[in-house]
N, C-alpha and C. Protein backbone atom coordinates (compact mmCIF):
# COMPACT_ATOMS: atom_id res chain seq x y z
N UNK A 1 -7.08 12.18 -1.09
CA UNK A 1 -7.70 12.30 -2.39
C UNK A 1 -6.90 11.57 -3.47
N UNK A 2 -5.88 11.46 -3.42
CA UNK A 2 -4.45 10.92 -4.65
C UNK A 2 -5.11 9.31 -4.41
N UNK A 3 -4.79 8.69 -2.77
CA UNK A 3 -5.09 7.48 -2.98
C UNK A 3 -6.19 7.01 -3.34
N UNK A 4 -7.55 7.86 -3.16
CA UNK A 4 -8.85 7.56 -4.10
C UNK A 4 -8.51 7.96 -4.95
N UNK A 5 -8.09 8.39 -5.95
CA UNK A 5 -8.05 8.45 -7.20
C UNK A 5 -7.46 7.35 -7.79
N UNK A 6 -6.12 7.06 -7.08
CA UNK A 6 -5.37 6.09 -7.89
C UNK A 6 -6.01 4.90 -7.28
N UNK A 7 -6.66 4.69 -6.53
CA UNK A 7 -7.04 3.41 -6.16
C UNK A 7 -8.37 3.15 -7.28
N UNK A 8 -8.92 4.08 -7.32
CA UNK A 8 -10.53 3.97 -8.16
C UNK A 8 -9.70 3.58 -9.61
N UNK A 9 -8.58 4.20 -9.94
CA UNK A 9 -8.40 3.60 -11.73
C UNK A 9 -7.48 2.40 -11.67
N UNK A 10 -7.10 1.95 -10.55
CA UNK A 10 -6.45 0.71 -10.50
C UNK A 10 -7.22 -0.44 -10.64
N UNK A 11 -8.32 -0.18 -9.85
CA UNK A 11 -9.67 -1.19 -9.36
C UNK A 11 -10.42 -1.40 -10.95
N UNK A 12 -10.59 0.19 -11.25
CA UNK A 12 -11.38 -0.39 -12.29
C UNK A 12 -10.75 -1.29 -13.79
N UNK A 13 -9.16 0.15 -13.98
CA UNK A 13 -8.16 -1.21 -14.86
C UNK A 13 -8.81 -2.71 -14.82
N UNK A 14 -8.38 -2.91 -13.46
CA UNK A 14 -7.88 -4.43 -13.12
C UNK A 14 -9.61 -5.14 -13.49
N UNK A 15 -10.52 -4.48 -13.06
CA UNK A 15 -12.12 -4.89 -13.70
C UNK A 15 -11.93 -5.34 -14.96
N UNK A 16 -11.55 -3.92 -15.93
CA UNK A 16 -11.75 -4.41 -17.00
C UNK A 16 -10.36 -5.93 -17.57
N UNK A 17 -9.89 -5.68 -17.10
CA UNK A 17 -8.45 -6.45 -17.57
C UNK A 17 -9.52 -8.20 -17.16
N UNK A 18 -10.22 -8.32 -15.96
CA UNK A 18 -10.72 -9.84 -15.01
C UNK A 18 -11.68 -9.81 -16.58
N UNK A 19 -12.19 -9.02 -17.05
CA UNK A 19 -13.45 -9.31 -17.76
C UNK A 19 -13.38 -9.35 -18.95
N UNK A 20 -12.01 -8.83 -19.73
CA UNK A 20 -11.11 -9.18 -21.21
C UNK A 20 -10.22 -10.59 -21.09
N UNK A 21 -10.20 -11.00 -19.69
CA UNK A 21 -9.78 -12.09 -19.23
C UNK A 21 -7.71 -12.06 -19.84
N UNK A 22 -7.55 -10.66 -19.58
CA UNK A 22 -6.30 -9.97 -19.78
C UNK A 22 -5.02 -10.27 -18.67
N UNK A 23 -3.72 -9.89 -18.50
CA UNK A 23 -3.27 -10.42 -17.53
C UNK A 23 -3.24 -9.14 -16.33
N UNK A 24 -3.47 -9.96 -15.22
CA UNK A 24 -3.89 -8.63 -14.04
C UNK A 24 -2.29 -7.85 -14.00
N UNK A 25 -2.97 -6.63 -13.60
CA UNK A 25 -1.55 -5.30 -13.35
C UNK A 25 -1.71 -5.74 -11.55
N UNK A 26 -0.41 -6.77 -11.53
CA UNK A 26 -0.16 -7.05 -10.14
C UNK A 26 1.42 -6.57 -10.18
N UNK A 27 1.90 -6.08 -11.22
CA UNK A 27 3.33 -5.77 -10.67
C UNK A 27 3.62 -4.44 -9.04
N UNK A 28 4.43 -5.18 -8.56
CA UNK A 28 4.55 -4.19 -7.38
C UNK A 28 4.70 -2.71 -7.31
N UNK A 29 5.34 -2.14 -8.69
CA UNK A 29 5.27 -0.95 -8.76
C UNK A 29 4.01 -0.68 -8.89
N UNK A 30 2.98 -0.98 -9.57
CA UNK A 30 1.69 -0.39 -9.60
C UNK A 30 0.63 -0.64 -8.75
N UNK A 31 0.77 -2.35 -7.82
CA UNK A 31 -0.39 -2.92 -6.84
C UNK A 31 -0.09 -2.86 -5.37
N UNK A 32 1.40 -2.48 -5.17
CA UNK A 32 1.93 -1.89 -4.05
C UNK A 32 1.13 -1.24 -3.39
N UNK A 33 1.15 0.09 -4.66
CA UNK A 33 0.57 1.28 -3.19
C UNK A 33 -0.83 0.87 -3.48
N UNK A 34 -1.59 0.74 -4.13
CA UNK A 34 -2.77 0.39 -4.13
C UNK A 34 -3.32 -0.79 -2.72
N UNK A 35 -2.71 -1.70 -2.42
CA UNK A 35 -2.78 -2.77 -1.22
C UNK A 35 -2.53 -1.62 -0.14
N UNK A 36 -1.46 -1.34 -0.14
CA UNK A 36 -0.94 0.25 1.05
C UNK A 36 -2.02 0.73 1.24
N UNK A 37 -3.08 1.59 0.22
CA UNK A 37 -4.02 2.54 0.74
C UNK A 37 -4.99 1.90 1.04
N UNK A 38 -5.56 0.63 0.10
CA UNK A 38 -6.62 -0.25 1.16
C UNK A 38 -6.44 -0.48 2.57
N UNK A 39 -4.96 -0.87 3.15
CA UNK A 39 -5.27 -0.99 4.16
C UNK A 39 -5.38 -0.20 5.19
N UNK A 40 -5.38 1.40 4.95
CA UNK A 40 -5.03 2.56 5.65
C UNK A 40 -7.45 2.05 5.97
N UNK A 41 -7.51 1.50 5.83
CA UNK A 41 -8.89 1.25 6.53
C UNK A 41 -9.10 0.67 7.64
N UNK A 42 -8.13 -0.60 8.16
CA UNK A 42 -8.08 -1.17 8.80
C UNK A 42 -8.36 -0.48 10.30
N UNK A 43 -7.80 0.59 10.92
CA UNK A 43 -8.37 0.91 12.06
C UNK A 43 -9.97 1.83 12.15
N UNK A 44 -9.94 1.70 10.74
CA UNK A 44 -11.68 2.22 10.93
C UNK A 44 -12.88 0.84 10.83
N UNK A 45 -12.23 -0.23 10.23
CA UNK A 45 -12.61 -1.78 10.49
C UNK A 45 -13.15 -2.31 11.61
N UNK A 46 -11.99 -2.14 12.54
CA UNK A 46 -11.72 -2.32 13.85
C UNK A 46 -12.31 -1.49 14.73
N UNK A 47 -12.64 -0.76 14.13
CA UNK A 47 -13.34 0.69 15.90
C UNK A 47 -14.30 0.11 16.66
N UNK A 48 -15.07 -0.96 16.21
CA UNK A 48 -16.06 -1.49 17.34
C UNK A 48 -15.96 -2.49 17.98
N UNK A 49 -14.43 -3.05 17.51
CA UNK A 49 -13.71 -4.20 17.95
C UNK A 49 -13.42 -3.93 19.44
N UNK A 50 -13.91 -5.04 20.56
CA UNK A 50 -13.08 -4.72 21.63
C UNK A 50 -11.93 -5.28 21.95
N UNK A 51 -11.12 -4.71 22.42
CA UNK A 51 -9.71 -5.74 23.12
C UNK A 51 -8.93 -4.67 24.05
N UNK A 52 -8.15 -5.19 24.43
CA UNK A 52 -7.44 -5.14 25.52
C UNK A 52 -6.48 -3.46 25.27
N UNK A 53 -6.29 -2.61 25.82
CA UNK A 53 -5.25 -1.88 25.27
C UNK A 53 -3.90 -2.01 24.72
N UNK A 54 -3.27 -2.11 23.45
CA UNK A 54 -1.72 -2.69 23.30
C UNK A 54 -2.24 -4.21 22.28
N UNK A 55 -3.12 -4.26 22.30
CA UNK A 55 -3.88 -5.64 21.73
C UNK A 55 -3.25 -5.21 20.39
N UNK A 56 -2.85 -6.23 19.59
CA UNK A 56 -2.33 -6.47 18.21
C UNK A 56 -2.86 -7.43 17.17
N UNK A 57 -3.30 -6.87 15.65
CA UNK A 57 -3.62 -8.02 14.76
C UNK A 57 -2.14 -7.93 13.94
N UNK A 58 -1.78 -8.95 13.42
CA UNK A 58 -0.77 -8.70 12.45
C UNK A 58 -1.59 -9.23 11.25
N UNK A 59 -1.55 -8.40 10.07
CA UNK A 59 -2.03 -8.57 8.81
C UNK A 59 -1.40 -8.77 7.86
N UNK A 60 -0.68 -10.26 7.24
CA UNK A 60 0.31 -10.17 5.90
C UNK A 60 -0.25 -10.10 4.90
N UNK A 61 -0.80 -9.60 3.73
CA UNK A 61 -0.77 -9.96 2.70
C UNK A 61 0.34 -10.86 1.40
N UNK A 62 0.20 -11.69 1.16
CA UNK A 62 1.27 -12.35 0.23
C UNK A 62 1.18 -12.08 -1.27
N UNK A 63 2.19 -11.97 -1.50
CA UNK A 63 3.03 -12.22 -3.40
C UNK A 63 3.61 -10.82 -3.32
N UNK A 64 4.34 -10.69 -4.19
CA UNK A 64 5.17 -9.82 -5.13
C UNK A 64 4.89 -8.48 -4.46
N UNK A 65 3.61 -7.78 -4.58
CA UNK A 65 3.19 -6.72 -3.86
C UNK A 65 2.62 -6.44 -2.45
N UNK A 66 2.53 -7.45 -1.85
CA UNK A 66 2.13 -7.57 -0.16
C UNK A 66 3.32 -6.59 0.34
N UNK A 67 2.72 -6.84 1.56
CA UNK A 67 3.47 -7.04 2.77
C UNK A 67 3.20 -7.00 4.19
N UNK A 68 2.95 -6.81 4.98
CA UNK A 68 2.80 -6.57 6.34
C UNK A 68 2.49 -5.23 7.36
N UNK A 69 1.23 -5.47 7.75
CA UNK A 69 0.57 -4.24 8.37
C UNK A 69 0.24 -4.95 10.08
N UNK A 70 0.26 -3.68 11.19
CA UNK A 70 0.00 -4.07 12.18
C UNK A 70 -1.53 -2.95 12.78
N UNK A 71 -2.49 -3.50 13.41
CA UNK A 71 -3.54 -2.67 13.75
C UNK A 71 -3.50 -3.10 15.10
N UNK A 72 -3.13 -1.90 15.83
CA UNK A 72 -2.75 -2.00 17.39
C UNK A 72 -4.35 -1.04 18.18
N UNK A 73 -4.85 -1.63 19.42
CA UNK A 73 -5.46 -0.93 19.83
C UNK A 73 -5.04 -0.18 20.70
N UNK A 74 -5.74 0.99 21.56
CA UNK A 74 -4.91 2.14 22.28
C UNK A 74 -6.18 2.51 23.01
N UNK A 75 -5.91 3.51 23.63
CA UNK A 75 -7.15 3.66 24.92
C UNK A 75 -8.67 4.19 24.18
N UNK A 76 -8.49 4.56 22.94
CA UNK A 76 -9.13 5.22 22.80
C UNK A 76 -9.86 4.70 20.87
N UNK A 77 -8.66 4.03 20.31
CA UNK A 77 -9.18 3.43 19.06
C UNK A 77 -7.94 2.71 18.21
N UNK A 78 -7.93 2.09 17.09
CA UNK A 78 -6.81 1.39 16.56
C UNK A 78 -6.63 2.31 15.74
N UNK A 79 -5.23 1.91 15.60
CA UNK A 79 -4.04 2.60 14.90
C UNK A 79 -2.90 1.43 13.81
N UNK A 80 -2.93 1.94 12.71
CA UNK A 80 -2.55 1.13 11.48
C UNK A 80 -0.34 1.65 11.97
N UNK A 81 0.06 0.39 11.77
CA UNK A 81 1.75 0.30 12.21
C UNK A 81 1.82 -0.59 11.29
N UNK A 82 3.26 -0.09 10.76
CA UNK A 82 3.76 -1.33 9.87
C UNK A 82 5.72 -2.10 10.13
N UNK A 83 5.08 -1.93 11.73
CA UNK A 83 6.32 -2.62 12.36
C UNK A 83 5.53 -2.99 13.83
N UNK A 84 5.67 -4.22 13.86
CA UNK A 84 4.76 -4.96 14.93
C UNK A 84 5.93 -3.73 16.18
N UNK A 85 4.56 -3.88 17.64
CA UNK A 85 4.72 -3.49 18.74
C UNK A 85 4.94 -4.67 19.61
N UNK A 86 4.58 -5.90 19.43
CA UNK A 86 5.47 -6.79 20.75
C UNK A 86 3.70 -8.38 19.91
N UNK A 87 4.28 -9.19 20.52
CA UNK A 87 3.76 -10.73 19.54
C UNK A 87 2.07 -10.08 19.65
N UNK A 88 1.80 -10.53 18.28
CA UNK A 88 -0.06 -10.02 17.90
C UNK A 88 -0.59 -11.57 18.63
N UNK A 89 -1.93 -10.71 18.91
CA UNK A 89 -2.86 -11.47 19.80
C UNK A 89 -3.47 -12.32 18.50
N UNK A 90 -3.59 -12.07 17.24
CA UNK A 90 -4.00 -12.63 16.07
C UNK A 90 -3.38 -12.34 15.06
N UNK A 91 -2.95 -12.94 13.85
CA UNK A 91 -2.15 -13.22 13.09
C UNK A 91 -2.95 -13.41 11.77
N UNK A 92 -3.36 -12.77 10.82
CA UNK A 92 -3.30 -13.50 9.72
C UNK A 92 -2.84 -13.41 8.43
N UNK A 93 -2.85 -14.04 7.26
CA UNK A 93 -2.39 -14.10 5.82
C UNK A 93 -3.01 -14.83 4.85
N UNK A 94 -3.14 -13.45 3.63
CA UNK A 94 -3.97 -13.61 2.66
C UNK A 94 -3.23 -13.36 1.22
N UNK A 95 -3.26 -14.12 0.19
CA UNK A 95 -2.84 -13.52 -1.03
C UNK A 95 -3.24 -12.64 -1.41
N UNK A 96 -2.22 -11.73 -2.40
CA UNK A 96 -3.00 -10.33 -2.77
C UNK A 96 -4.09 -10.68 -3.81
N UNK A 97 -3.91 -11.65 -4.24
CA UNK A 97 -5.18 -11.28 -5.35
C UNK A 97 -6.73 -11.69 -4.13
N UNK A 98 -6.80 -12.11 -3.29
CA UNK A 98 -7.82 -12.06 -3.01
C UNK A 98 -8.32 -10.49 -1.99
N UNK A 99 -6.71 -10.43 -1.44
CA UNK A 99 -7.35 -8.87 -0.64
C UNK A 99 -7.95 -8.21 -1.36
N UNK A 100 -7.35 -7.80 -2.42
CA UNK A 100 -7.83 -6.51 -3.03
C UNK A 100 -9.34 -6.57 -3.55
N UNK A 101 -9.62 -8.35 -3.58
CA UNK A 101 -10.99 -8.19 -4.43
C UNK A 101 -11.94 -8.22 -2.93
N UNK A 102 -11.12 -8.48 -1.56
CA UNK A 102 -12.39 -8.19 -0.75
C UNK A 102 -12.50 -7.09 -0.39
N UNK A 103 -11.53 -6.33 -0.34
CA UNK A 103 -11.87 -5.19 -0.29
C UNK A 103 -12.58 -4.12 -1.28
N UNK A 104 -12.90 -4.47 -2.33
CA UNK A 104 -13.52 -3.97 -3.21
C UNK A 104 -14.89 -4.76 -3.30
N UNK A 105 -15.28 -5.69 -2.85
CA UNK A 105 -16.56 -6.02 -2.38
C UNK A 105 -16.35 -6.96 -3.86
N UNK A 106 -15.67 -7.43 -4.15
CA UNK A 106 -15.45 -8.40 -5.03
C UNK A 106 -15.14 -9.73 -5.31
N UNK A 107 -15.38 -10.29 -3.60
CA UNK A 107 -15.47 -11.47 -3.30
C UNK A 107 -15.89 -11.62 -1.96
N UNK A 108 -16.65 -12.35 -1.64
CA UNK A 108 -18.12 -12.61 -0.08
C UNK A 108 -16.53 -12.94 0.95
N UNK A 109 -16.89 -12.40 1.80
CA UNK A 109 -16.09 -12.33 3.15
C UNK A 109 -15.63 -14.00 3.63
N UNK A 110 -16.96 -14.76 3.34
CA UNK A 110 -16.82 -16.44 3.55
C UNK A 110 -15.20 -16.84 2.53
N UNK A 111 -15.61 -16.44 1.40
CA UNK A 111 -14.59 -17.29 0.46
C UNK A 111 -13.55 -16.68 0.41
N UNK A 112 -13.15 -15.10 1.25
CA UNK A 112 -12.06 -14.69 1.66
C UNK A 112 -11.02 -15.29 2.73
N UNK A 113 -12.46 -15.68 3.61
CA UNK A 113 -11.91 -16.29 4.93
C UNK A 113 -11.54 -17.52 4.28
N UNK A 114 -11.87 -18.41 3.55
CA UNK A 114 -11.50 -19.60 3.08
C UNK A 114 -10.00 -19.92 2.63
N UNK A 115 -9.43 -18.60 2.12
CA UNK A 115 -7.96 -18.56 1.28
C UNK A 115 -6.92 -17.84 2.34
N UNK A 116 -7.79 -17.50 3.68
CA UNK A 116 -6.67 -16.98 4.41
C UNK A 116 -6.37 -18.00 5.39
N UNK A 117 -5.03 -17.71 6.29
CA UNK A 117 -4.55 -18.64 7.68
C UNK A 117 -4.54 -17.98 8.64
N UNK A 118 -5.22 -18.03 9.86
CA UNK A 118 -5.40 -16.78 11.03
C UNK A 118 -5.05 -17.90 11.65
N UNK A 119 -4.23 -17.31 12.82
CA UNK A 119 -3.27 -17.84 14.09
C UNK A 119 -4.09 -16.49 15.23
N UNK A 120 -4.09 -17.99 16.39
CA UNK A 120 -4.12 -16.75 17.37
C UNK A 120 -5.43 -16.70 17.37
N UNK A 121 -6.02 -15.48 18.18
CA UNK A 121 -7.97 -14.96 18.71
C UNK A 121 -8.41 -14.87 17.42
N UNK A 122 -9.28 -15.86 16.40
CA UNK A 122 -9.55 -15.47 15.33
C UNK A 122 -10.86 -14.67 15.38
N UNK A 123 -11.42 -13.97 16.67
CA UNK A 123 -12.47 -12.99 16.86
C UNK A 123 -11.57 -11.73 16.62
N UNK A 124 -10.44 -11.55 16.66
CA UNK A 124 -9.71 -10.16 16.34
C UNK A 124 -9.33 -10.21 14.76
N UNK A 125 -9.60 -11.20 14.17
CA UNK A 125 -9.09 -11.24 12.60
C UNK A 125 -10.02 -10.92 12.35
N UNK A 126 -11.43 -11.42 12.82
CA UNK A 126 -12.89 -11.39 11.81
C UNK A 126 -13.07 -9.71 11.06
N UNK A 127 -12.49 -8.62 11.65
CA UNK A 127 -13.22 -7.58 11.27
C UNK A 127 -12.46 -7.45 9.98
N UNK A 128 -11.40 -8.07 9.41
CA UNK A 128 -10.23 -7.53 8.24
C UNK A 128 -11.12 -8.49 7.50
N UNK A 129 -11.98 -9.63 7.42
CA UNK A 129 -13.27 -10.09 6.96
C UNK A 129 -14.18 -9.21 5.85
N UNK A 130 -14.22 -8.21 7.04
CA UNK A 130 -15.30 -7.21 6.61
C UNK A 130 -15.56 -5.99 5.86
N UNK A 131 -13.71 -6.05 5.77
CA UNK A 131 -13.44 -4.37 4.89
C UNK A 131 -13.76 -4.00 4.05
N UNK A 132 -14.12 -2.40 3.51
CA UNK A 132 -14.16 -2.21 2.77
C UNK A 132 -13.56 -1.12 2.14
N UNK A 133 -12.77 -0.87 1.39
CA UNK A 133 -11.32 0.00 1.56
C UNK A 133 -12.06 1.19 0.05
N UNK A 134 -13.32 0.53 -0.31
CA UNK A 134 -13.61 1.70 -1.92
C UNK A 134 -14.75 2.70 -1.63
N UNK A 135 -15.33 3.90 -1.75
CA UNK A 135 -16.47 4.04 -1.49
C UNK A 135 -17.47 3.26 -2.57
N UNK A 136 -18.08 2.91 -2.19
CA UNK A 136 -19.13 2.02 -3.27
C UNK A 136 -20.95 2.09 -2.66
């Protein structure tokens, strides 16, 4: 409940701030945990994803407030790690200013994929494509 809350007045801040054409609240103390709880979605992203058991995406986000998430699959469904389990089957990296706006349905999945670099099975990246980390 805390991280919907603080995620819903971060999102919308940062709305109004894109649309006063103000400077975005990307400092890490405040866009940190906000990136953190978006990605606590990632193994619900992934649930219809198939792969291998032990199968790995590594997910960086870049700048100031990123950092690095791992979504491992297991016999039964993926699981969000933020210390890789052994080399990811797919790899990718995105700046934060664009995660946060795809995950808020604030920029088309195409022009997300456009600003990121996926290494590796880019059929295991596609679903971090698709997230959506707000209820909306």
């Amino acid at each position: 409940d805390v991280a919907r809350e603080y995620t819903e007045q971060w999102h919308h801040q940062q709305q109004i701030r894109d649309a006063t054409h103000r400077e975005p609240l990307y400092s890490p103390h405040f866009f940190a945990p906000v990136l953190d709880a978006f990605m606590r979605a990632m193994p619900h992203a992934y649930r219809n994803t198939a792969a291998a058991d032990g199968a790995e995406v590594e997910v960086e986000i870049t700048g100031e407030a990123g950092g690095r998430w791992f979504v491992r699959r297991n016999s039964a469904n993926w699981e969000l790690f933020v210390e890789a389990g052994k080399m990811p089957e797919a790899a990718l990296s995105i700046p934060q200013e664009a995660a946060w706006r795809l995950f808020t349905k604030g920029m088309h999945p195409e022009q997300a994929r456009s600003l990121a670099t996926v290494r590796g099975d880019r059929s295991l990246a596609d679903p971090f494509f698709e997230t959506v980390a707000v209820l909306a």
